[in-house]
PDB file of N, CA and C in Angstrom:
ATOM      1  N   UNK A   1      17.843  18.249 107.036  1.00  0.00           N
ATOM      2  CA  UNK A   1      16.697  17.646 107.693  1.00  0.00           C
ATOM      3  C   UNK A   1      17.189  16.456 108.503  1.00  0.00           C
ATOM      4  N   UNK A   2      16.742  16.213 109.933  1.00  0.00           N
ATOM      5  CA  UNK A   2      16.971  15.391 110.416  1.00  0.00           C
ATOM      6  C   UNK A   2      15.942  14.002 110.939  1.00  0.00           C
ATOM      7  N   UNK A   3      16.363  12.910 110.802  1.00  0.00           N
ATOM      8  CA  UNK A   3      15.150  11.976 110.740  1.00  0.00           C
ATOM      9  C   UNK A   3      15.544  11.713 112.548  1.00  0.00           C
ATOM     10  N   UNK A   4      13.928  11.781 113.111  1.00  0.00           N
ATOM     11  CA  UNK A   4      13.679  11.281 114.639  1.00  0.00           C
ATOM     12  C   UNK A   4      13.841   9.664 114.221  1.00  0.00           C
ATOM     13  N   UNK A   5      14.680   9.280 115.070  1.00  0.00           N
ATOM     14  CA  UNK A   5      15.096   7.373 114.678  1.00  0.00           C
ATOM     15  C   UNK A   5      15.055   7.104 116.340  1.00  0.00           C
ATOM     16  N   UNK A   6      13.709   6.156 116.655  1.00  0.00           N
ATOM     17  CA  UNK A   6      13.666   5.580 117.876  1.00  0.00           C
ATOM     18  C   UNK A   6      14.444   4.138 117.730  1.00  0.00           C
ATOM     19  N   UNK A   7      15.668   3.939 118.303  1.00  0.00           N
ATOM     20  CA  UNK A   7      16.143   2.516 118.624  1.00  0.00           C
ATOM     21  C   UNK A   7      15.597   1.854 120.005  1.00  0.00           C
ATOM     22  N   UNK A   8      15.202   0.004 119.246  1.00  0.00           N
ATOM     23  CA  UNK A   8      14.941  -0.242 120.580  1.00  0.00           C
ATOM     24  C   UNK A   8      16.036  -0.415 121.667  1.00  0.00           C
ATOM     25  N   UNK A   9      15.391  -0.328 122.999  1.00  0.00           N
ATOM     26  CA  UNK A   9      16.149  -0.577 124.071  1.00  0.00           C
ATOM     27  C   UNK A   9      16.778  -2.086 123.780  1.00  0.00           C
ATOM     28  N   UNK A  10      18.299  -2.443 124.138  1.00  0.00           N
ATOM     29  CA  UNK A  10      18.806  -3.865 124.090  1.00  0.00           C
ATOM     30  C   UNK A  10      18.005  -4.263 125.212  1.00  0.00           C
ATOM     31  N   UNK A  11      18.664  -3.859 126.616  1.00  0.00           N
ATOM     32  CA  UNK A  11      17.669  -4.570 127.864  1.00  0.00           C
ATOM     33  C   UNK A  11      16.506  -4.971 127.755  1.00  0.00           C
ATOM     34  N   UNK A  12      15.227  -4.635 127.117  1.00  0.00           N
ATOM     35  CA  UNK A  12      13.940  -4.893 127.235  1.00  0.00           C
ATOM     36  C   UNK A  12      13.847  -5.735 126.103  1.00  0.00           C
ATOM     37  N   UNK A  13      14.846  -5.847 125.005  1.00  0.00           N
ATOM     38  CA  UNK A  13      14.576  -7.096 124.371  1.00  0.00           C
ATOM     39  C   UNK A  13      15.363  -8.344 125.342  1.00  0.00           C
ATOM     40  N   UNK A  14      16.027  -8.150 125.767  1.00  0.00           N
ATOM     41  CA  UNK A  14      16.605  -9.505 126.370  1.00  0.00           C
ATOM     42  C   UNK A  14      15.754  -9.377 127.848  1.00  0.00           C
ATOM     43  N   UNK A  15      15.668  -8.576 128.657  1.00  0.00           N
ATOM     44  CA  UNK A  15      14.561  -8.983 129.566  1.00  0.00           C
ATOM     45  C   UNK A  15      13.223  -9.865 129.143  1.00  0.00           C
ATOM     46  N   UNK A  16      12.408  -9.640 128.001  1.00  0.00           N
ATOM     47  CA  UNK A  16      11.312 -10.291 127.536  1.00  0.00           C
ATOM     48  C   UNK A  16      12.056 -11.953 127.118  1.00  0.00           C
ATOM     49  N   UNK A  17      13.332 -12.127 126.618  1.00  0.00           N
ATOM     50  CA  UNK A  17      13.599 -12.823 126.144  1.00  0.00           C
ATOM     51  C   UNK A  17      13.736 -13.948 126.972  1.00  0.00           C
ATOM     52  N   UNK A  18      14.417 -13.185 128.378  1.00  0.00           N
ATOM     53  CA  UNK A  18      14.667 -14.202 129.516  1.00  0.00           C
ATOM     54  C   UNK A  18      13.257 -14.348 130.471  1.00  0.00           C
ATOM     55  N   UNK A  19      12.480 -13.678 130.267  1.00  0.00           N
ATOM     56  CA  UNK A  19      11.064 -13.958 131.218  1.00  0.00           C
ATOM     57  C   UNK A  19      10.478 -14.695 130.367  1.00  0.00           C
ATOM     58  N   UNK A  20      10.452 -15.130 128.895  1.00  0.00           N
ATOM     59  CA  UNK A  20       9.577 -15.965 128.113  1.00  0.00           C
ATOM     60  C   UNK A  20      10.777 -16.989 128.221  1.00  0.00           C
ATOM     61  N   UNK A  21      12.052 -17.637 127.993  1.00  0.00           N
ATOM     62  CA  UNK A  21      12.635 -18.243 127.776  1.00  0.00           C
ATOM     63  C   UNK A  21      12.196 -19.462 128.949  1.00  0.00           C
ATOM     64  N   UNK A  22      12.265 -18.835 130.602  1.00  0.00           N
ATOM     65  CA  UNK A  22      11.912 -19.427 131.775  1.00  0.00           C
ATOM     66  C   UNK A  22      10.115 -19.365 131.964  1.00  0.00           C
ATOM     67  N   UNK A  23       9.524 -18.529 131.344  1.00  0.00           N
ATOM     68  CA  UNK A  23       8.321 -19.083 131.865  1.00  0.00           C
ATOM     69  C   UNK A  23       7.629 -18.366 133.005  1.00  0.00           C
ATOM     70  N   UNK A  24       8.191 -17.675 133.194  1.00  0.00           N
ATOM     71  CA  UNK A  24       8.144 -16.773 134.510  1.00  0.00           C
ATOM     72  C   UNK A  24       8.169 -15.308 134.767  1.00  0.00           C
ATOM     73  N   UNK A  25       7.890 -14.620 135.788  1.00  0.00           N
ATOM     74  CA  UNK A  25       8.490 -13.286 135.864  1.00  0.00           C
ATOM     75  C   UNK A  25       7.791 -12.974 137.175  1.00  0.00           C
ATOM     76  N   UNK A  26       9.397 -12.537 138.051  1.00  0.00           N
ATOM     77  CA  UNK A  26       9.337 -12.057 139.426  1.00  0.00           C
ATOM     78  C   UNK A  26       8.817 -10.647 139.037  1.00  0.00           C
ATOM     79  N   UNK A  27       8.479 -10.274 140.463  1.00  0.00           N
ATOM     80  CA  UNK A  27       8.176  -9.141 140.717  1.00  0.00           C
ATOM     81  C   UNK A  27       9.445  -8.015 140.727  1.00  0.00           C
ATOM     82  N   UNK A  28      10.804  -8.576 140.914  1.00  0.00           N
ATOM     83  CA  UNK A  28      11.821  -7.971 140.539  1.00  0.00           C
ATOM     84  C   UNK A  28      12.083  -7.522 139.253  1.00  0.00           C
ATOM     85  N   UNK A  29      11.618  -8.738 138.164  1.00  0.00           N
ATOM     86  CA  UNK A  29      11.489  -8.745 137.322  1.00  0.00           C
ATOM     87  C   UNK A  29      10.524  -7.783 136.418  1.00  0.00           C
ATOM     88  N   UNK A  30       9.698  -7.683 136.994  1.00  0.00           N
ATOM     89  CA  UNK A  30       8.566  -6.513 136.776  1.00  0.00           C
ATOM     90  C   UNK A  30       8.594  -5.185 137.011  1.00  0.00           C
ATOM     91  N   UNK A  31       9.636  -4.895 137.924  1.00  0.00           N
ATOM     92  CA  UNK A  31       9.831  -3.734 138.119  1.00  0.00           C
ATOM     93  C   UNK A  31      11.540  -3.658 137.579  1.00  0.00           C
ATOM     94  N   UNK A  32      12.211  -4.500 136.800  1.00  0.00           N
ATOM     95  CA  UNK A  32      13.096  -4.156 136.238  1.00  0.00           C
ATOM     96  C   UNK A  32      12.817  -3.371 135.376  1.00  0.00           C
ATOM     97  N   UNK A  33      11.586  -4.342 134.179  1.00  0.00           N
ATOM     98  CA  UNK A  33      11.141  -4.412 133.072  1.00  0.00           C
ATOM     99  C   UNK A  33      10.476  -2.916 132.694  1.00  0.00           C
ATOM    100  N   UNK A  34       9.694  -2.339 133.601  1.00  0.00           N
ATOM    101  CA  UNK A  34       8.601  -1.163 134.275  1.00  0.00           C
ATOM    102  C   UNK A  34       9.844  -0.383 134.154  1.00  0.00           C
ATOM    103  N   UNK A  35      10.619   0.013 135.062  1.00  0.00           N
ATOM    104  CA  UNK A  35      11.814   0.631 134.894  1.00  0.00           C
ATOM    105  C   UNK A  35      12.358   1.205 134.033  1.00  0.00           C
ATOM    106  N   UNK A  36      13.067   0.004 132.861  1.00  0.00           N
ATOM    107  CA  UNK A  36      13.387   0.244 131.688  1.00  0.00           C
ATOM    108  C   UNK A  36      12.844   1.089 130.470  1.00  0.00           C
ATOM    109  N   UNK A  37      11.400   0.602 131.105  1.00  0.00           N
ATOM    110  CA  UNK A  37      10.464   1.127 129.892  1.00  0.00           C
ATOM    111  C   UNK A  37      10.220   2.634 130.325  1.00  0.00           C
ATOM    112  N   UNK A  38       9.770   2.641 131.472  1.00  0.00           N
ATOM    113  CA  UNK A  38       9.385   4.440 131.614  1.00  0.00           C
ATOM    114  C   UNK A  38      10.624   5.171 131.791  1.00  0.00           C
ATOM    115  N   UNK A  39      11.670   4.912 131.500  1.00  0.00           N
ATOM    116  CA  UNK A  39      13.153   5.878 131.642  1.00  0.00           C
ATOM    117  C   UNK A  39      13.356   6.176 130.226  1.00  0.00           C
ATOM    118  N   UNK A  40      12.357   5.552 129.358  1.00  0.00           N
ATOM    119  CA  UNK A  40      12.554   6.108 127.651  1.00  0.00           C
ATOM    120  C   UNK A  40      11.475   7.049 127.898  1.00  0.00           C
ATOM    121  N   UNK A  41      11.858   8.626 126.677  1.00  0.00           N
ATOM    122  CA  UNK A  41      10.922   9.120 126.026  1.00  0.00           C
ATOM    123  C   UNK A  41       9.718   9.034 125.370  1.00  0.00           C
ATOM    124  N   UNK A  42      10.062   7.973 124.379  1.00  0.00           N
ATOM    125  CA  UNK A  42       9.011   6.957 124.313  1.00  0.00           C
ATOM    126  C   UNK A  42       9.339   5.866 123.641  1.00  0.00           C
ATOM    127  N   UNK A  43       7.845   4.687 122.955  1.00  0.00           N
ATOM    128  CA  UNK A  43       8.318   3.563 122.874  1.00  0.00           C
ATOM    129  C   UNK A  43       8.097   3.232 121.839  1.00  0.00           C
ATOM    130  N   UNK A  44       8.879   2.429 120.771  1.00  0.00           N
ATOM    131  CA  UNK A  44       8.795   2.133 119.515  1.00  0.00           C
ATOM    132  C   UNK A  44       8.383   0.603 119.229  1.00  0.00           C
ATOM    133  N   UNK A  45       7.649   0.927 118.052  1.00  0.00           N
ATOM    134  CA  UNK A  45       6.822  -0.295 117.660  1.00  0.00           C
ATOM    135  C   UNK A  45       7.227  -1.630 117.774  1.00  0.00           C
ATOM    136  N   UNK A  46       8.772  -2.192 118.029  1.00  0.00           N
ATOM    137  CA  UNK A  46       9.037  -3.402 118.129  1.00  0.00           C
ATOM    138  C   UNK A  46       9.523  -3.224 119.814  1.00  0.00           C
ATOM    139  N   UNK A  47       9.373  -2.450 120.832  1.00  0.00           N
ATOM    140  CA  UNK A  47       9.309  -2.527 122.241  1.00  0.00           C
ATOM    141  C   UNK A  47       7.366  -2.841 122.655  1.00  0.00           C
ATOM    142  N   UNK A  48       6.720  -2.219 121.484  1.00  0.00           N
ATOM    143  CA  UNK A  48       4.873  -2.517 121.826  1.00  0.00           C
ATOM    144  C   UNK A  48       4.976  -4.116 121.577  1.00  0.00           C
ATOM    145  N   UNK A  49       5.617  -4.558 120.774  1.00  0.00           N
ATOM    146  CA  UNK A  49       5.320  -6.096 120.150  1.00  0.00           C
ATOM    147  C   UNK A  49       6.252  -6.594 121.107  1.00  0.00           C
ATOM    148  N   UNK A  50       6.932  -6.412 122.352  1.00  0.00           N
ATOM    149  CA  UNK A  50       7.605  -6.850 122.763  1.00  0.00           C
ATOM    150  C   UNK A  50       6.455  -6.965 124.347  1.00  0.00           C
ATOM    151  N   UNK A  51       6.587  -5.585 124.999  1.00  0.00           N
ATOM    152  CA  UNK A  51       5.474  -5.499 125.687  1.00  0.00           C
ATOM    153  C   UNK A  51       3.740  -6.424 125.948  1.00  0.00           C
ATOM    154  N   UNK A  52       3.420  -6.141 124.473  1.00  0.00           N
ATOM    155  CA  UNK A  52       2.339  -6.794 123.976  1.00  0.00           C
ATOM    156  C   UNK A  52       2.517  -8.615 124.333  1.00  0.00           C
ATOM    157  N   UNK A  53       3.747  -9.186 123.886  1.00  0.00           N
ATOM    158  CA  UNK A  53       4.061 -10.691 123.895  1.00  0.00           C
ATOM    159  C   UNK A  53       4.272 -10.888 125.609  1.00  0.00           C
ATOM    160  N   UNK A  54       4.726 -10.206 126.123  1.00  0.00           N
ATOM    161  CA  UNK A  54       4.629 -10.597 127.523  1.00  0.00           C
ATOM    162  C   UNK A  54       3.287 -10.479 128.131  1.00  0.00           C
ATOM    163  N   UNK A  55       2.369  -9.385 127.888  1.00  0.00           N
ATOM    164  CA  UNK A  55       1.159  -9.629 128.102  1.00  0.00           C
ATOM    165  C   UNK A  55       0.284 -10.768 127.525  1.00  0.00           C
ATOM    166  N   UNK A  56       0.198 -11.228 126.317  1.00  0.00           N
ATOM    167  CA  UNK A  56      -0.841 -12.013 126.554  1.00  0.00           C
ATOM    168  C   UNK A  56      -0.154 -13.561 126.351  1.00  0.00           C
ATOM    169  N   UNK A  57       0.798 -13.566 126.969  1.00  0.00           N
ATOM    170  CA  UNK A  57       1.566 -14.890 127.335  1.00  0.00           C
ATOM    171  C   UNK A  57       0.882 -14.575 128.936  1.00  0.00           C
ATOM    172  N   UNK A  58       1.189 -13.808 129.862  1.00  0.00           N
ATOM    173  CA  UNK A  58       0.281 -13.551 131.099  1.00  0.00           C
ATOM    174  C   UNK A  58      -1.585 -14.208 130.661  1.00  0.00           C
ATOM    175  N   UNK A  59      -1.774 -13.436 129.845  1.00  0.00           N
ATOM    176  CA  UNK A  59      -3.303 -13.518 129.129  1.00  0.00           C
ATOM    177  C   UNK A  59      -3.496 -15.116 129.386  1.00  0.00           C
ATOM    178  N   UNK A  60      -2.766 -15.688 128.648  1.00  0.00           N
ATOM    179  CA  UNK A  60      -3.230 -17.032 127.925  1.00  0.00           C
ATOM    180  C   UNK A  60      -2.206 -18.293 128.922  1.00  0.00           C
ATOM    181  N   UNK A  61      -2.169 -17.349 129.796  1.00  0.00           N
ATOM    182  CA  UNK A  61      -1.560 -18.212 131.121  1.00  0.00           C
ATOM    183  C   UNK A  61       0.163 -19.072 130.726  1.00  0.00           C
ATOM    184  N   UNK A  62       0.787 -18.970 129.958  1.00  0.00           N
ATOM    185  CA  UNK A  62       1.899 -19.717 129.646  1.00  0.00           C
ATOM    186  C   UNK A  62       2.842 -18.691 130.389  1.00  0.00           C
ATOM    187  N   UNK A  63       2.513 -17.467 131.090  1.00  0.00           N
ATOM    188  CA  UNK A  63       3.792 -17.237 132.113  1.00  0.00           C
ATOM    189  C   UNK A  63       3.225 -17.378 133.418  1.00  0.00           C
ATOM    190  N   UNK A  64       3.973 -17.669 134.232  1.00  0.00           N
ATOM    191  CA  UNK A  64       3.426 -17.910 135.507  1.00  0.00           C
ATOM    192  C   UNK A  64       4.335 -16.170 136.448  1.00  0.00           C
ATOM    193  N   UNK A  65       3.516 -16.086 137.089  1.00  0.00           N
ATOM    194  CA  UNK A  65       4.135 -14.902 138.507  1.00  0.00           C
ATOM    195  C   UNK A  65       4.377 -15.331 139.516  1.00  0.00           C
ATOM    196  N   UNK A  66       5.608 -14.724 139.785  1.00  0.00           N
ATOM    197  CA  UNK A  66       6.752 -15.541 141.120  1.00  0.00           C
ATOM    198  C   UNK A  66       6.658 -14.725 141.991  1.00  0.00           C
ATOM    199  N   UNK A  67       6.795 -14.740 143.365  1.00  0.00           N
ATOM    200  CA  UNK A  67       7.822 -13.784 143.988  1.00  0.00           C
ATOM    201  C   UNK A  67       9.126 -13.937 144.407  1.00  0.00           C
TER     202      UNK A  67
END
């Protein structure tokens, strides 16, 4: 029997890491991030909590959008 084991992506943890670290996130940045994510099969529960933290840091205004 074989167990399905989703690992997260490294990039999309350190992308979130460096767009919350600065405060920010280009539109380069957004379509890095976008990128990364739809080139997986799919997405595992600590890439949603990752996803999720960049959104409502957007939400609650503590990231700002650059171009």
């Amino acid at each position: 029997m074989t167990k399905d084991v989703h690992l997260h992506h490294p990039d999309i943890e350190q992308m979130v890491n460096q767009i919350t670290a600065c405060g920010k996130i280009s539109r380069a940045d957004q379509q890095q991030f976008m990128s990364a994510l739809l080139s997986q099969k799919s997405i595992n529960q600590t890439e949603q909590e990752l996803i999720n933290r960049v959104f409502e840091l957007l939400r609650r205004g503590r990231l700002r959008v650059v171009d």
